[in-house]
PDB file of N, CA and C in Angstrom:
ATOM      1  N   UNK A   1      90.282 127.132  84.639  1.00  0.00           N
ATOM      2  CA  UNK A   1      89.622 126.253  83.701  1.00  0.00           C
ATOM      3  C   UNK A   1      90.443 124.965  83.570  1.00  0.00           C
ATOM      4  N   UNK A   2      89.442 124.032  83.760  1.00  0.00           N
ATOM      5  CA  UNK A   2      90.624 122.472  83.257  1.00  0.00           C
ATOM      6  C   UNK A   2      90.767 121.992  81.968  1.00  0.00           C
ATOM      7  N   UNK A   3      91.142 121.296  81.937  1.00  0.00           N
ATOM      8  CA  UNK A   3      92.076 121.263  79.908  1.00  0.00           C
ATOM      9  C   UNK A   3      91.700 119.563  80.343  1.00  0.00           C
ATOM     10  N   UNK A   4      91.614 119.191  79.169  1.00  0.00           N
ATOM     11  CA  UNK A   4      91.530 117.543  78.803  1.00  0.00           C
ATOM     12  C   UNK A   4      92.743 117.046  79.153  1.00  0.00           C
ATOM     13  N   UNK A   5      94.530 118.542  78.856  1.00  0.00           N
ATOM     14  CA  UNK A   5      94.965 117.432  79.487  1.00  0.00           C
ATOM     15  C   UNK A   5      95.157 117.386  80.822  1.00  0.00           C
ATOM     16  N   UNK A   6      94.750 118.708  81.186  1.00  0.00           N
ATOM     17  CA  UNK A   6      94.876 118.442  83.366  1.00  0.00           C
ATOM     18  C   UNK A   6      94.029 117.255  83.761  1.00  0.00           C
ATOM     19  N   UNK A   7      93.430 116.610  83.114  1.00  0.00           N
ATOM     20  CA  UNK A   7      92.606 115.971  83.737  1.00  0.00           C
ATOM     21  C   UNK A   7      93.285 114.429  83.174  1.00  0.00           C
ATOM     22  N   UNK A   8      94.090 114.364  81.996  1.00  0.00           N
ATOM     23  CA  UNK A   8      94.871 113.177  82.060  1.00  0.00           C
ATOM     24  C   UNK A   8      96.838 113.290  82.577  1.00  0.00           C
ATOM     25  N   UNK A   9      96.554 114.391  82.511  1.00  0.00           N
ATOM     26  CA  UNK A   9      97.976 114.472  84.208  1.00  0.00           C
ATOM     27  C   UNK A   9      97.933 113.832  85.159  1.00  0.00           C
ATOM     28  N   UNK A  10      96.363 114.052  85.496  1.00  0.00           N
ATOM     29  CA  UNK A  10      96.085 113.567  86.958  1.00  0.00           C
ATOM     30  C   UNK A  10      96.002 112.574  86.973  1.00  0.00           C
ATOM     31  N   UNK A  11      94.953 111.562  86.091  1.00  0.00           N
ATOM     32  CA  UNK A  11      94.618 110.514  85.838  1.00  0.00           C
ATOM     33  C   UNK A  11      96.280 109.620  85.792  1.00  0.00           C
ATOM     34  N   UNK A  12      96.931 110.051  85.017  1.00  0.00           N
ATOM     35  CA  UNK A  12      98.361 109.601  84.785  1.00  0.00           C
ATOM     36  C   UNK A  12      99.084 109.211  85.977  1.00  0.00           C
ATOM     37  N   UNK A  13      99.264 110.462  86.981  1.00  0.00           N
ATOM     38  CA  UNK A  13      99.513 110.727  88.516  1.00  0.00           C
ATOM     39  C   UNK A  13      99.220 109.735  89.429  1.00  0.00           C
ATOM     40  N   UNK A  14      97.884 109.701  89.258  1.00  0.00           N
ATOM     41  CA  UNK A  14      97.528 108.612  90.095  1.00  0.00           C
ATOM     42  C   UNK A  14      97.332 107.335  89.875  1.00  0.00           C
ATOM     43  N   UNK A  15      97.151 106.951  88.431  1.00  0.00           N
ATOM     44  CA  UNK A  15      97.608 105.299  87.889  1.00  0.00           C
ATOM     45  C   UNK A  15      98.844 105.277  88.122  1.00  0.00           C
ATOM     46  N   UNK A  16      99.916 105.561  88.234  1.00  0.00           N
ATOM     47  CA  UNK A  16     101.457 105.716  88.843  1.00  0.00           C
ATOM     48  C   UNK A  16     101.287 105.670  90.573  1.00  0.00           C
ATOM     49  N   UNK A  17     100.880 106.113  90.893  1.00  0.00           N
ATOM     50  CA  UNK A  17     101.060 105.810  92.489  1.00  0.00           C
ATOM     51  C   UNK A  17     100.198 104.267  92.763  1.00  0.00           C
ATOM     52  N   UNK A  18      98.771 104.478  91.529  1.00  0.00           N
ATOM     53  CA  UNK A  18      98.431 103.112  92.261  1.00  0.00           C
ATOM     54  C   UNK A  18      99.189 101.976  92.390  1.00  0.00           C
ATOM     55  N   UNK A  19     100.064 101.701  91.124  1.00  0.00           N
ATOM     56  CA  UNK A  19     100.470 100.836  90.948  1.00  0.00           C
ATOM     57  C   UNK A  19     102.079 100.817  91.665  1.00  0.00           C
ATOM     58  N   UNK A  20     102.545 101.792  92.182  1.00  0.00           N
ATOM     59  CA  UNK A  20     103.665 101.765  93.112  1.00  0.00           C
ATOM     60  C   UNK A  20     103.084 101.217  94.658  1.00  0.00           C
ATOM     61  N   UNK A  21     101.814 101.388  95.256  1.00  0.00           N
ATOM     62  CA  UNK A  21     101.116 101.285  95.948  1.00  0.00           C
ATOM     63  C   UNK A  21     100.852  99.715  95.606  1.00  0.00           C
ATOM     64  N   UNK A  22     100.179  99.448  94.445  1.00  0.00           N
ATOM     65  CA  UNK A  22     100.322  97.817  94.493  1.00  0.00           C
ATOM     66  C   UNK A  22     101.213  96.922  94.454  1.00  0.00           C
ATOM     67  N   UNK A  23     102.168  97.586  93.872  1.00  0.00           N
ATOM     68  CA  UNK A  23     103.458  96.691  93.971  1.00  0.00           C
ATOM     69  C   UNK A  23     104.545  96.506  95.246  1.00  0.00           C
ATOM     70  N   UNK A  24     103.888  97.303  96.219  1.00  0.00           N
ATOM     71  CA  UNK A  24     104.614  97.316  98.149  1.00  0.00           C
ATOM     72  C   UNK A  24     103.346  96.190  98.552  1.00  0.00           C
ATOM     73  N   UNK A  25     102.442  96.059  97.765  1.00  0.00           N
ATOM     74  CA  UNK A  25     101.459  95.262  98.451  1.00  0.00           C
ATOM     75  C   UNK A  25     101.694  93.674  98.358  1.00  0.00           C
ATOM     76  N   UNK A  26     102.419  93.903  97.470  1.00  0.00           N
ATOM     77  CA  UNK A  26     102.980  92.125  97.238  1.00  0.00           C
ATOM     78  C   UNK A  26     104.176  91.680  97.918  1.00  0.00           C
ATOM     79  N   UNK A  27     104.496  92.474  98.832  1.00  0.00           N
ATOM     80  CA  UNK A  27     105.321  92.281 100.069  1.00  0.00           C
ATOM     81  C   UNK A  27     104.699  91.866 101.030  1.00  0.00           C
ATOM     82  N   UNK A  28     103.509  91.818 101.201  1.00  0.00           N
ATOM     83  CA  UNK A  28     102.561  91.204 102.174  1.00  0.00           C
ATOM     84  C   UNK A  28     101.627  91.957 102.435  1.00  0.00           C
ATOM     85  N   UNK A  29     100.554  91.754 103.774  1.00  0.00           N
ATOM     86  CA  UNK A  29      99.833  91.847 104.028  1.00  0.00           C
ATOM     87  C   UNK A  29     100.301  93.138 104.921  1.00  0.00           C
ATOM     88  N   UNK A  30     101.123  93.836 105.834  1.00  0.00           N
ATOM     89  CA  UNK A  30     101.124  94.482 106.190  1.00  0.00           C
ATOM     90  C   UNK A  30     100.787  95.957 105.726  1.00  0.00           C
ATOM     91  N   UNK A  31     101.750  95.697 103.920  1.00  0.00           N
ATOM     92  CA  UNK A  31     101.410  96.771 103.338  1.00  0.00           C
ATOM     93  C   UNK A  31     100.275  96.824 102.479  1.00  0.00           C
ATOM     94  N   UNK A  32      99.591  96.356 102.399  1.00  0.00           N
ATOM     95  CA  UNK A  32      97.749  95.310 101.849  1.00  0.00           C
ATOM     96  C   UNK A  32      96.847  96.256 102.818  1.00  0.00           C
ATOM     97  N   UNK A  33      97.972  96.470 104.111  1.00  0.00           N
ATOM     98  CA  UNK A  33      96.811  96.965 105.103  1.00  0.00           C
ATOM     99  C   UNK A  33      97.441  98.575 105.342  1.00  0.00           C
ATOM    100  N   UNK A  34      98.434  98.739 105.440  1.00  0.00           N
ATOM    101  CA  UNK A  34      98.975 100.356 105.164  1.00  0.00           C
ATOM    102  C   UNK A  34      98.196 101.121 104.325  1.00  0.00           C
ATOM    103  N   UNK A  35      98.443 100.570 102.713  1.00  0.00           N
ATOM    104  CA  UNK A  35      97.842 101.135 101.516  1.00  0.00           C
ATOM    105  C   UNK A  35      96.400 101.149 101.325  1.00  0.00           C
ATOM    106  N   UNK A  36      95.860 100.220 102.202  1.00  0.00           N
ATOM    107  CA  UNK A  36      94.626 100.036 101.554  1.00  0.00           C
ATOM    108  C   UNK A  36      93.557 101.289 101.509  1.00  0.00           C
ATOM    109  N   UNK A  37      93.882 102.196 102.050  1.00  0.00           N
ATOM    110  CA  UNK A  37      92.736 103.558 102.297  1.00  0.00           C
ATOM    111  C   UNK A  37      93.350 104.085 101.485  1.00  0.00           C
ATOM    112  N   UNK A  38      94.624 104.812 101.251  1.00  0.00           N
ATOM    113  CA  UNK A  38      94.697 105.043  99.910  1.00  0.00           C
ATOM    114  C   UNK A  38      94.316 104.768  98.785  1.00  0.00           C
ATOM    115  N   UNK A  39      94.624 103.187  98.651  1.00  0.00           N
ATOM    116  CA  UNK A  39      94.042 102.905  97.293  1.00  0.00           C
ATOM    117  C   UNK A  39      92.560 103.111  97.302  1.00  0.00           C
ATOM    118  N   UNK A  40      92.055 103.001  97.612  1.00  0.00           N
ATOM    119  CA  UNK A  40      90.704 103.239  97.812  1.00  0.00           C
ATOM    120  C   UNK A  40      90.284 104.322  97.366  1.00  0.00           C
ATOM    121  N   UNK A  41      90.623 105.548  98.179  1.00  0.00           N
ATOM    122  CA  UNK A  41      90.775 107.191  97.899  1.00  0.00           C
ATOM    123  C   UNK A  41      91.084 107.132  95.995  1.00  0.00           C
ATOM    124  N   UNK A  42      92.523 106.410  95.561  1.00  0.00           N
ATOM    125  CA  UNK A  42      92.864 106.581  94.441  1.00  0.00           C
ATOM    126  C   UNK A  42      91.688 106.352  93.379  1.00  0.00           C
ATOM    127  N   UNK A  43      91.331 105.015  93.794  1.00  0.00           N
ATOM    128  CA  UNK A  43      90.078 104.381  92.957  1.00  0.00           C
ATOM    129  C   UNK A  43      88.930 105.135  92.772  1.00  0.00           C
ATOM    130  N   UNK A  44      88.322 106.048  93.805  1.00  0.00           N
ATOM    131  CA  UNK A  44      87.273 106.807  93.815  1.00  0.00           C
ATOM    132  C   UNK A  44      87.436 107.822  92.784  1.00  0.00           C
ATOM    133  N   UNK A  45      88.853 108.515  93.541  1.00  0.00           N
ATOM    134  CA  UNK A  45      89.112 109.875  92.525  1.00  0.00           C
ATOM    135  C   UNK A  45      89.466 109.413  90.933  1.00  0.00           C
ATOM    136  N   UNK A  46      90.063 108.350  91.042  1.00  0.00           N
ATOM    137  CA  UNK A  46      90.307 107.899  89.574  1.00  0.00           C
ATOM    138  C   UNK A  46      88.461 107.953  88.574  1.00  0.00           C
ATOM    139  N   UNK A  47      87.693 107.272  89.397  1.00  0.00           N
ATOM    140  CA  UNK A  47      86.335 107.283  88.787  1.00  0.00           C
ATOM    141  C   UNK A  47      86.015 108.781  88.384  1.00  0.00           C
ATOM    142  N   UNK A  48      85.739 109.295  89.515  1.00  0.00           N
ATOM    143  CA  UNK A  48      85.344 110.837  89.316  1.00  0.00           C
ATOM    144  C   UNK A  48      86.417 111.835  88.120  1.00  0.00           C
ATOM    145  N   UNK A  49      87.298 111.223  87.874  1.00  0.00           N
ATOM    146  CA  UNK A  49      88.377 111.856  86.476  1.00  0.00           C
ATOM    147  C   UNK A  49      87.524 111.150  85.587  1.00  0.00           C
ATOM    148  N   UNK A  50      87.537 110.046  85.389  1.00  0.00           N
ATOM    149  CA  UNK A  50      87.151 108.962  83.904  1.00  0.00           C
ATOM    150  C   UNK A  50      85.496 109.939  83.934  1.00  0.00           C
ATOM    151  N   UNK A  51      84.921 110.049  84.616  1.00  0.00           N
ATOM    152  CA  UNK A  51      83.508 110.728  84.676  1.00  0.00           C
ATOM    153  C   UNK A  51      83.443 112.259  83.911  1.00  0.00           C
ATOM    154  N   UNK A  52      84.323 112.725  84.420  1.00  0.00           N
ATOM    155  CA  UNK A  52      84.697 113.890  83.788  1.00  0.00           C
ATOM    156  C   UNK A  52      85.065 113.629  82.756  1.00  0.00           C
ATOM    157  N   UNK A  53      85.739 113.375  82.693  1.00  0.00           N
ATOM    158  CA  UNK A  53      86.075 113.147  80.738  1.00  0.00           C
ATOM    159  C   UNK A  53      84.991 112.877  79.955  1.00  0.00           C
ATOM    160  N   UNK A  54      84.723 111.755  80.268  1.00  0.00           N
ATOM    161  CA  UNK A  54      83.262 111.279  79.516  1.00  0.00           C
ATOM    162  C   UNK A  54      82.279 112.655  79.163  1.00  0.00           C
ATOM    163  N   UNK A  55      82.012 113.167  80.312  1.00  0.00           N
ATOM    164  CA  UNK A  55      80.793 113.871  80.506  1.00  0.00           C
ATOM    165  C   UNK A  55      81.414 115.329  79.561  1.00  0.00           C
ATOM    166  N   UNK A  56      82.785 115.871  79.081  1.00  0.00           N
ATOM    167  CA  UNK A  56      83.507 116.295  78.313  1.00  0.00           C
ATOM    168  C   UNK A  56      82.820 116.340  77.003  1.00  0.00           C
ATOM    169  N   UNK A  57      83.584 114.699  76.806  1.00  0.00           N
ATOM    170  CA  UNK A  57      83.215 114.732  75.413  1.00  0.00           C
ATOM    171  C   UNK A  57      81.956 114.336  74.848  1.00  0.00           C
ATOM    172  N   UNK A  58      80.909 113.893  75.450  1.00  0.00           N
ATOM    173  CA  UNK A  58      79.319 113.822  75.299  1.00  0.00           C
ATOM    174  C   UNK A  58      79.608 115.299  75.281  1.00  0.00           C
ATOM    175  N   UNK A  59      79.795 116.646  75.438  1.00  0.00           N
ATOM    176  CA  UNK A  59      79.420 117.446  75.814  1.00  0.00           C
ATOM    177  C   UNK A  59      79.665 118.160  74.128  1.00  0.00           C
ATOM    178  N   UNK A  60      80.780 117.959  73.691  1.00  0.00           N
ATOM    179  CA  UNK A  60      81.663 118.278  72.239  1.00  0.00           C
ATOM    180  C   UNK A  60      81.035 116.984  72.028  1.00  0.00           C
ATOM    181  N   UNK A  61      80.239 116.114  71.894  1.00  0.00           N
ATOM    182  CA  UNK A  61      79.586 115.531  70.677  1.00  0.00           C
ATOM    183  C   UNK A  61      78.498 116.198  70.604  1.00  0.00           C
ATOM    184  N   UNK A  62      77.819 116.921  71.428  1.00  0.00           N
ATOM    185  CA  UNK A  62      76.782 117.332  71.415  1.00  0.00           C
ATOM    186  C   UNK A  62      76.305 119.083  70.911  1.00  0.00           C
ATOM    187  N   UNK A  63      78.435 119.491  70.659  1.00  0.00           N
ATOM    188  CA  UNK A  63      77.747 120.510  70.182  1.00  0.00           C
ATOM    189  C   UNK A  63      77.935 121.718  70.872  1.00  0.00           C
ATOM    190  N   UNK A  64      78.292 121.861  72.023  1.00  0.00           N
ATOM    191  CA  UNK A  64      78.562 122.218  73.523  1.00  0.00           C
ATOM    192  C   UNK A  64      79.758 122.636  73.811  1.00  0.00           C
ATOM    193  N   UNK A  65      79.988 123.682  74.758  1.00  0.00           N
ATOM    194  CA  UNK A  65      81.146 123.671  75.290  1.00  0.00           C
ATOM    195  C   UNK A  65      81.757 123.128  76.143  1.00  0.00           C
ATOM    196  N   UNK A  66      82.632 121.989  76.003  1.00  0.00           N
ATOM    197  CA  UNK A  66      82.920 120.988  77.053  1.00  0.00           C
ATOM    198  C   UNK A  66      83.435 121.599  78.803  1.00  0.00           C
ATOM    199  N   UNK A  67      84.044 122.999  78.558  1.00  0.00           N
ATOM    200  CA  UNK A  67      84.314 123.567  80.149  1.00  0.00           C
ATOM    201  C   UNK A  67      82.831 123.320  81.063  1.00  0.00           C
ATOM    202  N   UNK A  68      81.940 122.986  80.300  1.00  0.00           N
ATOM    203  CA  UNK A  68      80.545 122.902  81.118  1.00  0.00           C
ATOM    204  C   UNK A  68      80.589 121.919  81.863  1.00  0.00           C
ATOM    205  N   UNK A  69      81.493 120.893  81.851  1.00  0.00           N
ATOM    206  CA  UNK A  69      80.911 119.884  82.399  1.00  0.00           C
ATOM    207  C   UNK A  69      81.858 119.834  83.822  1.00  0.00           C
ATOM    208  N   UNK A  70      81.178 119.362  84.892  1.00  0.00           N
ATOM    209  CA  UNK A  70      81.634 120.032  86.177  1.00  0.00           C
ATOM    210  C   UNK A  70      82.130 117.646  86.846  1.00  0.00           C
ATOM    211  N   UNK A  71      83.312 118.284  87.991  1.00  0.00           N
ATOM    212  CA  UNK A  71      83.107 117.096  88.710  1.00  0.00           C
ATOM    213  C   UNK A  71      82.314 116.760  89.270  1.00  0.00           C
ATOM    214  N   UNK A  72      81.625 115.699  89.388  1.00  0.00           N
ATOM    215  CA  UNK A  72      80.443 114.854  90.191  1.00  0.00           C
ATOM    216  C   UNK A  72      81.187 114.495  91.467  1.00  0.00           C
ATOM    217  N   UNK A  73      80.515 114.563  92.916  1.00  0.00           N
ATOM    218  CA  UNK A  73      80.758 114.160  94.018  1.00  0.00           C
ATOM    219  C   UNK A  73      81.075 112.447  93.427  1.00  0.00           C
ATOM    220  N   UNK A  74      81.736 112.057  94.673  1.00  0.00           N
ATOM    221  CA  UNK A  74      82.148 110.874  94.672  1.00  0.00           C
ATOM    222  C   UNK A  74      81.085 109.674  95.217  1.00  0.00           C
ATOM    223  N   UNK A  75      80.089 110.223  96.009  1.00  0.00           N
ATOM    224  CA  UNK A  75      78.797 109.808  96.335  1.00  0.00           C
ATOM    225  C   UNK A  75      77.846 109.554  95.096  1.00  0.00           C
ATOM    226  N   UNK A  76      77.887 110.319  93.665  1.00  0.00           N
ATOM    227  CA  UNK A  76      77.332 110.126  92.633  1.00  0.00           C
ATOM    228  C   UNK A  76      77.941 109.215  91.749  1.00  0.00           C
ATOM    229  N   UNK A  77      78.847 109.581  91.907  1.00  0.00           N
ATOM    230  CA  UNK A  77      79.873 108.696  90.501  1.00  0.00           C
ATOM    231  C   UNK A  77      79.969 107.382  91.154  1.00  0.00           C
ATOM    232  N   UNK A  78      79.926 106.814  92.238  1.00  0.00           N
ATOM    233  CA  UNK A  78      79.927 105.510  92.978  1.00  0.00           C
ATOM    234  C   UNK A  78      78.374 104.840  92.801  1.00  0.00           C
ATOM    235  N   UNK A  79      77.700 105.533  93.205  1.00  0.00           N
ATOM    236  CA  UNK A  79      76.190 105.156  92.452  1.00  0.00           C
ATOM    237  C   UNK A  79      75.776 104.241  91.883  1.00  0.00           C
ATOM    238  N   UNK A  80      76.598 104.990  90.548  1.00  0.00           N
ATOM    239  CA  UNK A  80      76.859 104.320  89.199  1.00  0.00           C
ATOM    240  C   UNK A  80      76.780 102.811  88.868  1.00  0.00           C
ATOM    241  N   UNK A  81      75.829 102.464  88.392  1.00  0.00           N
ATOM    242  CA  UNK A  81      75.952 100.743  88.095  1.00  0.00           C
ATOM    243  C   UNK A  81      76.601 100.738  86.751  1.00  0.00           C
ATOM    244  N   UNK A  82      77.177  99.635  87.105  1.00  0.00           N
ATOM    245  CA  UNK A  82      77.603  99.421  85.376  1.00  0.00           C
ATOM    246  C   UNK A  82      77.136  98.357  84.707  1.00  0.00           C
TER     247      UNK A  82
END
């Protein structure tokens, strides 16, 4: 079962790498082009966490047991207009 806070561990986890990841990037372009599929990867999975959460606590506003609410593919959560 995931916990609100496994899911801001992770979130935590990986705002920490992004930004170690962005900060080799301001060394140039080489590492602009190393990192860049990573970051990418990070950004996706970062969405699909913030999604989860959300979809959490709509879930406990509603009354609900928040373990219900499941990760969305990354194909869905990209979708997403804002």
């Amino acid at each position: 079962m995931t916990t609100d806070g496994d899911i801001e561990a992770q979130i935590e986890q990986l705002e920490s790498e992004r930004k170690s990841l962005q900060g080799d990037e301001s060394a140039g372009m080489e590492a602009e082009h190393r990192h860049g599929n990573r970051l990418e990867e990070i950004r996706v999975e970062l969405d699909r966490l913030w999604d989860l959460r959300r979809q959490r606590q709509a879930l406990r506003d509603a009354g609900e047991p928040a373990d219900s609410a499941s990760e969305r593919d990354a194909g869905t959560v990209e979708g997403y207009q804002q």
